[in-house]
C-alpha atoms as a PDB file:
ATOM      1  CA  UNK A   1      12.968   2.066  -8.413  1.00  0.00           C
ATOM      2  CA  UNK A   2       9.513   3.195  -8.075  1.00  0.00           C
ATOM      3  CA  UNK A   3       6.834   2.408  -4.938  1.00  0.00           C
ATOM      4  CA  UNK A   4       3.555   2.313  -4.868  1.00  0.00           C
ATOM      5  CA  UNK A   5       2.832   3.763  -1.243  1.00  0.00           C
ATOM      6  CA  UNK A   6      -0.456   3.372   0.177  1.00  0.00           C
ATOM      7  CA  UNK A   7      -1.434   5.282   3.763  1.00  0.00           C
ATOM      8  CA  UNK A   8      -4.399   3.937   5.290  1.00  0.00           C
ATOM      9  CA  UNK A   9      -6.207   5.742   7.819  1.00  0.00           C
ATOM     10  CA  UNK A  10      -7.211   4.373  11.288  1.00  0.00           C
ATOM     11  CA  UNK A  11      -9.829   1.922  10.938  1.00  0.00           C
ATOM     12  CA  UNK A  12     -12.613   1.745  12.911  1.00  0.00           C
ATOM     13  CA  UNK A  13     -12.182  -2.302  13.697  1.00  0.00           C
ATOM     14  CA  UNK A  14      -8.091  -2.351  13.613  1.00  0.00           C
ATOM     15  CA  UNK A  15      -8.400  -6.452  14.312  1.00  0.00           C
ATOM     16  CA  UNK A  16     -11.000  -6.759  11.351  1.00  0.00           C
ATOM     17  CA  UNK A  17      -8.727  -4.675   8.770  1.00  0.00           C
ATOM     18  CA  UNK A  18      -5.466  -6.168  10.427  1.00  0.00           C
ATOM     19  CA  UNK A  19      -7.254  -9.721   9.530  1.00  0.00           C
ATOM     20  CA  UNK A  20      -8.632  -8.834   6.476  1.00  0.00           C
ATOM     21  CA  UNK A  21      -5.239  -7.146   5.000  1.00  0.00           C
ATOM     22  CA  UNK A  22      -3.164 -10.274   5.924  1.00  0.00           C
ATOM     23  CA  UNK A  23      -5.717 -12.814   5.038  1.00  0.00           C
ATOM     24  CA  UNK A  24      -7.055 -11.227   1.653  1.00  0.00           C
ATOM     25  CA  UNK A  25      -5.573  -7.864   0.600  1.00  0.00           C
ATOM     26  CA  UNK A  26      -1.944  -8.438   0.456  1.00  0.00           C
ATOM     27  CA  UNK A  27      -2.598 -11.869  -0.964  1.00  0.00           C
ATOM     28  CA  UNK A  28      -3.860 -10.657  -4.050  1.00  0.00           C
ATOM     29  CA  UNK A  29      -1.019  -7.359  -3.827  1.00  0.00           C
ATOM     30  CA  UNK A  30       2.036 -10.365  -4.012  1.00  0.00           C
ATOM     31  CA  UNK A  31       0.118 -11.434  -7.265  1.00  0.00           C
ATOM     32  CA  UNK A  32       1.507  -8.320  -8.924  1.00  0.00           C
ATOM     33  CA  UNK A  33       3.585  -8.972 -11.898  1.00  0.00           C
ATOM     34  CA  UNK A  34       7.021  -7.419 -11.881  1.00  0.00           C
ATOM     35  CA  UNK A  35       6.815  -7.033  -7.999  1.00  0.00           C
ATOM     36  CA  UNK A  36      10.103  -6.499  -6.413  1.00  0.00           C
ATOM     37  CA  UNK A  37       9.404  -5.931  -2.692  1.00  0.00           C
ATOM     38  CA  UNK A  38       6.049  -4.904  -0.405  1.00  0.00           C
ATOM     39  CA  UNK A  39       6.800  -3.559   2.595  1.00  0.00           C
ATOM     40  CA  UNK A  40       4.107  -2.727   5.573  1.00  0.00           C
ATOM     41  CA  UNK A  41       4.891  -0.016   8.227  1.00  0.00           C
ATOM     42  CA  UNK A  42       2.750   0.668  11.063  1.00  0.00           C
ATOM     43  CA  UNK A  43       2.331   4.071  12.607  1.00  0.00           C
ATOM     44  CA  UNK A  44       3.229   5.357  15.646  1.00  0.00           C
ATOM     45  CA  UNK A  45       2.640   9.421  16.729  1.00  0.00           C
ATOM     46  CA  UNK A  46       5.548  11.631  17.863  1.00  0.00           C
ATOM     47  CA  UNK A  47       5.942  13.642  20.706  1.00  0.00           C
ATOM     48  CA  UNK A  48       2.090  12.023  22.493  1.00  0.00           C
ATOM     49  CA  UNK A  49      -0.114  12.627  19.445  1.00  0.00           C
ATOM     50  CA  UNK A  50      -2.009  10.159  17.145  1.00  0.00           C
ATOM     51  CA  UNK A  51      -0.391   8.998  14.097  1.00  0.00           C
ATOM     52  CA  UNK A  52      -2.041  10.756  10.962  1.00  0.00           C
ATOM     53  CA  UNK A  53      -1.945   6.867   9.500  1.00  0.00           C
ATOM     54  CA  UNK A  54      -2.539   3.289  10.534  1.00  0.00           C
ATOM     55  CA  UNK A  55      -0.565   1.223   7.856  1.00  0.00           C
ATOM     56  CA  UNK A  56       2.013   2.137   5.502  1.00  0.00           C
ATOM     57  CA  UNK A  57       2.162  -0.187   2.500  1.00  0.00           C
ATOM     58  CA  UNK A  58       4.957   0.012   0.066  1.00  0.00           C
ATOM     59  CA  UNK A  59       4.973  -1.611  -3.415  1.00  0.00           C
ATOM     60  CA  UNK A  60       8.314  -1.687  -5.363  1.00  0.00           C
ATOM     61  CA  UNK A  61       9.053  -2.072  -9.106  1.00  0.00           C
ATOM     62  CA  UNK A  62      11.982  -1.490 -11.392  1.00  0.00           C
ATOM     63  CA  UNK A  63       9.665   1.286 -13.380  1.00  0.00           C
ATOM     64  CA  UNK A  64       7.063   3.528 -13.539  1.00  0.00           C
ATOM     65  CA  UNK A  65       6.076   1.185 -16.810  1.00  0.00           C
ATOM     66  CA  UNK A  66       6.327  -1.716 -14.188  1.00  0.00           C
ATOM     67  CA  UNK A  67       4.034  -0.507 -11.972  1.00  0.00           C
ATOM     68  CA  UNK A  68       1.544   0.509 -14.727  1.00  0.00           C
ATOM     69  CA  UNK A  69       1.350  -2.805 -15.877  1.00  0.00           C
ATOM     70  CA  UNK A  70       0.696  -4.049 -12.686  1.00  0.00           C
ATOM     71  CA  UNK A  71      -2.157  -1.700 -11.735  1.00  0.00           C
ATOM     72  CA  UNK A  72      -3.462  -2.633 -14.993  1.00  0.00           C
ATOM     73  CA  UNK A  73      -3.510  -6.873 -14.375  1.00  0.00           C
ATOM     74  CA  UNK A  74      -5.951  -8.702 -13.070  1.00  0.00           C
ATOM     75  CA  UNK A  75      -4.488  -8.624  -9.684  1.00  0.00           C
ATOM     76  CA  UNK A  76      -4.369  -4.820 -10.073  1.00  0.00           C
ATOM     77  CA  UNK A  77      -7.982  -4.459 -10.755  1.00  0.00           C
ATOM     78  CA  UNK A  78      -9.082  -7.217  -7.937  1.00  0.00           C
ATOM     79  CA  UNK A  79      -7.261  -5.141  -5.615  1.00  0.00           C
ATOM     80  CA  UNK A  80      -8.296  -2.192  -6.402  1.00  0.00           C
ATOM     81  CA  UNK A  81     -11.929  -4.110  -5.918  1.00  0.00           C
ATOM     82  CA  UNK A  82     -11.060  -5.213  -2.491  1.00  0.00           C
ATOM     83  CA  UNK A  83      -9.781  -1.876  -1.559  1.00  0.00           C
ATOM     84  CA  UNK A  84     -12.807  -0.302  -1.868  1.00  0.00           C
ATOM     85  CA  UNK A  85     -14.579  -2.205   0.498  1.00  0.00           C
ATOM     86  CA  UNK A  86     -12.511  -3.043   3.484  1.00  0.00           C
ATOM     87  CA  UNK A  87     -10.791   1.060   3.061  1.00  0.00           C
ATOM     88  CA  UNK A  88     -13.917   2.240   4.594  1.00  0.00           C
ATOM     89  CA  UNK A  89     -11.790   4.869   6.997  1.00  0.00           C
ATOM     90  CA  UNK A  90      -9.586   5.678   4.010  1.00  0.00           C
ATOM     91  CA  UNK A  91      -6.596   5.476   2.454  1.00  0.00           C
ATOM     92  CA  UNK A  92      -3.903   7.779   0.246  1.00  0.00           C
ATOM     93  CA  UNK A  93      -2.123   6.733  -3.344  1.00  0.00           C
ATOM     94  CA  UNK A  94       0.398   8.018  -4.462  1.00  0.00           C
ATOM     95  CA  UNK A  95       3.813   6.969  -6.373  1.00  0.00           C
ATOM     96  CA  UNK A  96       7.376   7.664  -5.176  1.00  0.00           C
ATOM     97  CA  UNK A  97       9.761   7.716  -7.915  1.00  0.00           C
ATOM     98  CA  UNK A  98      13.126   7.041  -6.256  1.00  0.00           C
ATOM     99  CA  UNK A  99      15.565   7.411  -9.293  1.00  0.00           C
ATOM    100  CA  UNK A 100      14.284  11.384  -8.164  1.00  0.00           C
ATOM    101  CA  UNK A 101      15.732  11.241  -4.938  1.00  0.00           C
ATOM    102  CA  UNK A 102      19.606  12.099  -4.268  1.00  0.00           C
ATOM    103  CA  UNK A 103      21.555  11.007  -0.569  1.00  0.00           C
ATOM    104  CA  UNK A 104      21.511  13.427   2.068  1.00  0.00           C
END
């Protein structure tokens, strides 16, 4: 499997982004093709500090090739549209491949 994980930083409206993410953003995300899973994680800080992040978001796919292709639909690009503009306290990319990782 690989993910697509994306951190988000704190936002300066957390209602507004909550609202927008459910109502618009992830919406056009479970368009994907070849999706397996998306998974959202909120933040909490250890030991009495902040968080570094607000959201976790975590995109599966059976490939890397997968994953490509989705980034590369039309869902891909309208996402990566939308991003832009409701991101404004911003947000980390980056791709786990878990075929990499061995058991502890």
């Amino acid at each position: 499997m690989v993910r697509l994980i994306v951190l988000y930083s704190q936002p300066e409206d957390p209602a507004a982004f909550d609202a927008h993410y459910r109502d618009v953003h992830a919406p056009i995300v479970r368009r994907y093709p070849n999706l397996v899973s998306m998974r959202l994680t909120r933040a909490d800080g250890v030991g009495g500090r902040p968080a570094a992040f607000y959201l976790m978001a975590e995109m599966s796919f059976v490939s890397r090739a997968d994953l490509d292709e989705a980034l590369a639909s039309e869902p891909g690009r309208e996402s990566g549209r939308d991003l832009r503009m409701f991101a404004q306290a911003g947000v980390t990319l980056f791709v786990a491949d878990d075929e990499a990782a061995t058991d502890a």
